[in-house]
C-alpha atoms as a PDB file:
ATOM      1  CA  UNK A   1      51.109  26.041  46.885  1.00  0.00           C
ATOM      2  CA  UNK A   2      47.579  26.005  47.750  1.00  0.00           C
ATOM      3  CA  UNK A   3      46.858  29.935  47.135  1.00  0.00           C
ATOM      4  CA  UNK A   4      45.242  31.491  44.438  1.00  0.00           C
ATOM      5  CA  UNK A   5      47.632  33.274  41.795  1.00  0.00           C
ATOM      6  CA  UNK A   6      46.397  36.099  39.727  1.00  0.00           C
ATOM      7  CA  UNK A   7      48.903  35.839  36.065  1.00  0.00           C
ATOM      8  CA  UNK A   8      48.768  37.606  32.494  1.00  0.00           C
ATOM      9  CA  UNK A   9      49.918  35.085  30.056  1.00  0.00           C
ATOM     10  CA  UNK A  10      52.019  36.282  27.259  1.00  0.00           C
ATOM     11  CA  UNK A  11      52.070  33.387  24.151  1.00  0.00           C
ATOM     12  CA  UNK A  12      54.200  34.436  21.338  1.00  0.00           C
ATOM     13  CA  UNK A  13      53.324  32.361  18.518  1.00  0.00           C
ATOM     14  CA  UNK A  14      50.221  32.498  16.598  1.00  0.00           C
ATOM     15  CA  UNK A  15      47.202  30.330  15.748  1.00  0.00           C
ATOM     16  CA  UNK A  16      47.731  28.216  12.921  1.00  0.00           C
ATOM     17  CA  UNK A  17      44.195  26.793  11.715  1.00  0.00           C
ATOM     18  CA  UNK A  18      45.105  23.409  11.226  1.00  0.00           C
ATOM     19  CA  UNK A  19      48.966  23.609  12.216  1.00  0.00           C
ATOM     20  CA  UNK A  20      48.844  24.623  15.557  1.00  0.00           C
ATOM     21  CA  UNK A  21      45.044  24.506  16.542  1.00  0.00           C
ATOM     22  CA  UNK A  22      41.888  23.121  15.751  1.00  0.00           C
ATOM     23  CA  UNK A  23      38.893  22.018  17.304  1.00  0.00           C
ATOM     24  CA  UNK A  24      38.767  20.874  20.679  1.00  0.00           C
ATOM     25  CA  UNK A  25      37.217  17.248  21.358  1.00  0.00           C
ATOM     26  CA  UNK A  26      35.336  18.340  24.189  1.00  0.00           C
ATOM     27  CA  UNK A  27      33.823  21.743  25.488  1.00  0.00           C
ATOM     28  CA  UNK A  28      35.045  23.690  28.467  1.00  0.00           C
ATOM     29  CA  UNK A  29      38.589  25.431  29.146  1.00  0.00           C
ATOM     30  CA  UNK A  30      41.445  23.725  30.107  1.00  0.00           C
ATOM     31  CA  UNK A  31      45.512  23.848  30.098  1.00  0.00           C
ATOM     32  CA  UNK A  32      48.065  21.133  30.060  1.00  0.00           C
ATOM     33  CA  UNK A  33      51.176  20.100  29.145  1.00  0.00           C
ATOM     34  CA  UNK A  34      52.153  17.735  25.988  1.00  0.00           C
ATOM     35  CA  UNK A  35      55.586  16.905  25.797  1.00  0.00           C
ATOM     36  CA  UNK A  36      57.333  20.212  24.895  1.00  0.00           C
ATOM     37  CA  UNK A  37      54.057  22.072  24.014  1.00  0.00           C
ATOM     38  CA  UNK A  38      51.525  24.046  26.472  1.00  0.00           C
ATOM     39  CA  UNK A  39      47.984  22.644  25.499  1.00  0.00           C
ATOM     40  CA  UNK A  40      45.419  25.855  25.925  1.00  0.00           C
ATOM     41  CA  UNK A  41      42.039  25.009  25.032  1.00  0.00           C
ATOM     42  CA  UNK A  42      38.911  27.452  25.503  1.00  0.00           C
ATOM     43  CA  UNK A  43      36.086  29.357  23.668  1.00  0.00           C
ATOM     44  CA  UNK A  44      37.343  31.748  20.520  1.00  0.00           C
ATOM     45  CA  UNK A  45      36.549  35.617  20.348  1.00  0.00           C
ATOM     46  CA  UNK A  46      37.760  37.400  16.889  1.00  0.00           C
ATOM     47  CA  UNK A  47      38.342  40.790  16.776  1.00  0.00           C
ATOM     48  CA  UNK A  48      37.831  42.777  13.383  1.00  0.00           C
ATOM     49  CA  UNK A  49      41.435  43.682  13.287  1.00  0.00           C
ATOM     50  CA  UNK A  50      42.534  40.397  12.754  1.00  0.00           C
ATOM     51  CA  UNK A  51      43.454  39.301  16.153  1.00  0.00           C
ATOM     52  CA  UNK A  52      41.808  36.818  18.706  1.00  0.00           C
ATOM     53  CA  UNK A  53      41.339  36.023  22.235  1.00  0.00           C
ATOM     54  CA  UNK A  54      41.131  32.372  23.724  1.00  0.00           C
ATOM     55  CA  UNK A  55      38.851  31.999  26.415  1.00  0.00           C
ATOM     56  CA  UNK A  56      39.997  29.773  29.458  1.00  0.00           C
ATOM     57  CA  UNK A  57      37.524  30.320  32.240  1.00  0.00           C
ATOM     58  CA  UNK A  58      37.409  33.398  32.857  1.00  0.00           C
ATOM     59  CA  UNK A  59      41.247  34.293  31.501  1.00  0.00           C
ATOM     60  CA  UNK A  60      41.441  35.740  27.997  1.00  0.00           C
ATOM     61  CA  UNK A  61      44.696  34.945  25.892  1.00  0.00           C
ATOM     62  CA  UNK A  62      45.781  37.405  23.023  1.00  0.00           C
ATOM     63  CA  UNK A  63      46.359  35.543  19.617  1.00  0.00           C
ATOM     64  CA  UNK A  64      47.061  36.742  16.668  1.00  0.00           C
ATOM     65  CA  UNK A  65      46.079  34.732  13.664  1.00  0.00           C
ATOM     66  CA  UNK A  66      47.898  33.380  10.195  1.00  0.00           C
ATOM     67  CA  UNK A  67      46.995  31.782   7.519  1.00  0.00           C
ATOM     68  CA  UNK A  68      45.335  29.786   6.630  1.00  0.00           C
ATOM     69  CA  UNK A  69      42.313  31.689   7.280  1.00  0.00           C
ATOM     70  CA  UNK A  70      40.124  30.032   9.861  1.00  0.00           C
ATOM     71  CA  UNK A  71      37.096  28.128   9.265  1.00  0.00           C
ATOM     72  CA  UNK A  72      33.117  29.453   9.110  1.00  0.00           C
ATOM     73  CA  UNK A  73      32.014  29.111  12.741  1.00  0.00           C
ATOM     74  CA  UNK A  74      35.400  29.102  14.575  1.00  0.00           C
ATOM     75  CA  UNK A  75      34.188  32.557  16.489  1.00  0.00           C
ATOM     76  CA  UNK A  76      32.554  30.948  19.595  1.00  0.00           C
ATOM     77  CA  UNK A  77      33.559  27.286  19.236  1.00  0.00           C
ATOM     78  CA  UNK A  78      35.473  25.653  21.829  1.00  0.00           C
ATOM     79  CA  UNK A  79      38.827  25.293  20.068  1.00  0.00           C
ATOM     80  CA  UNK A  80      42.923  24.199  21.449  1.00  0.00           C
ATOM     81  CA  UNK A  81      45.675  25.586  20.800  1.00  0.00           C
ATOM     82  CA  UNK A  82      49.268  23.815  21.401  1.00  0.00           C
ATOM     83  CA  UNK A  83      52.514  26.176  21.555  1.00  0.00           C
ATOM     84  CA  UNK A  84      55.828  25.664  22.228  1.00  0.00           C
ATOM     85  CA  UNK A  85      56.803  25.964  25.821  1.00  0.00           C
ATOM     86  CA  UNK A  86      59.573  28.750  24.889  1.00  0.00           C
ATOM     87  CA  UNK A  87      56.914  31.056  23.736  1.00  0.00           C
ATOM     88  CA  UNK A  88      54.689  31.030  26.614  1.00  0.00           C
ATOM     89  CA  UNK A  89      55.395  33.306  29.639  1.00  0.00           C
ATOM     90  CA  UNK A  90      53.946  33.729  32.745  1.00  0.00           C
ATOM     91  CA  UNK A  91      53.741  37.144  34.660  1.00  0.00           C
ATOM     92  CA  UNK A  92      52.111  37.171  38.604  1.00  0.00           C
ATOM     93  CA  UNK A  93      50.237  40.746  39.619  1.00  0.00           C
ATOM     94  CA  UNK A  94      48.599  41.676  42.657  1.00  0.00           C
ATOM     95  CA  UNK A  95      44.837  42.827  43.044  1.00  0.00           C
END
């Protein structure tokens, strides 16, 4: 409690325009809890190979995406993402 912890998140599911993401009502990165979901929400990057990072301060997540395809725009915006709590890990490493 009260340190900083340096982690590499691991989220096995994948963005689901729509489903499982969509745009976020406000700008600026942030992660919570909803019931049995982990809320991430941050700026998206695409990647040309289909893939996509989320954004949260600093912290990129890898995604990778499904259909339906996502909408014009969504590169850059300030989107969430909610996943189920058993597909998101957590792994500490030192500096």
């Amino acid at each position: 409690m009260g340190d900083e912890h340096h982690v590499e998140w691991t989220v096995d599911e994948d963005i689901v325009w729509g489903t499982n993401a969509g745009p976020a009502s406000s700008a600026g990165p942030k992660l919570s809890q909803d019931g049995d979901r982990i809320v991430f929400q941050g700026r998206l990057s695409l990647t040309e190979d289909g893939a996509a990072f989320l954004d949260l301060g600093g912290t990129s997540i890898l995604f990778d995406l499904a259909e339906p395809s996502l909408p014009e725009g969504a590169g850059g915006a300030w989107i969430e993402v909610r996943v189920g709590r058993g597909h998101v890990s957590v792994w500490p490493y030192r500096l």
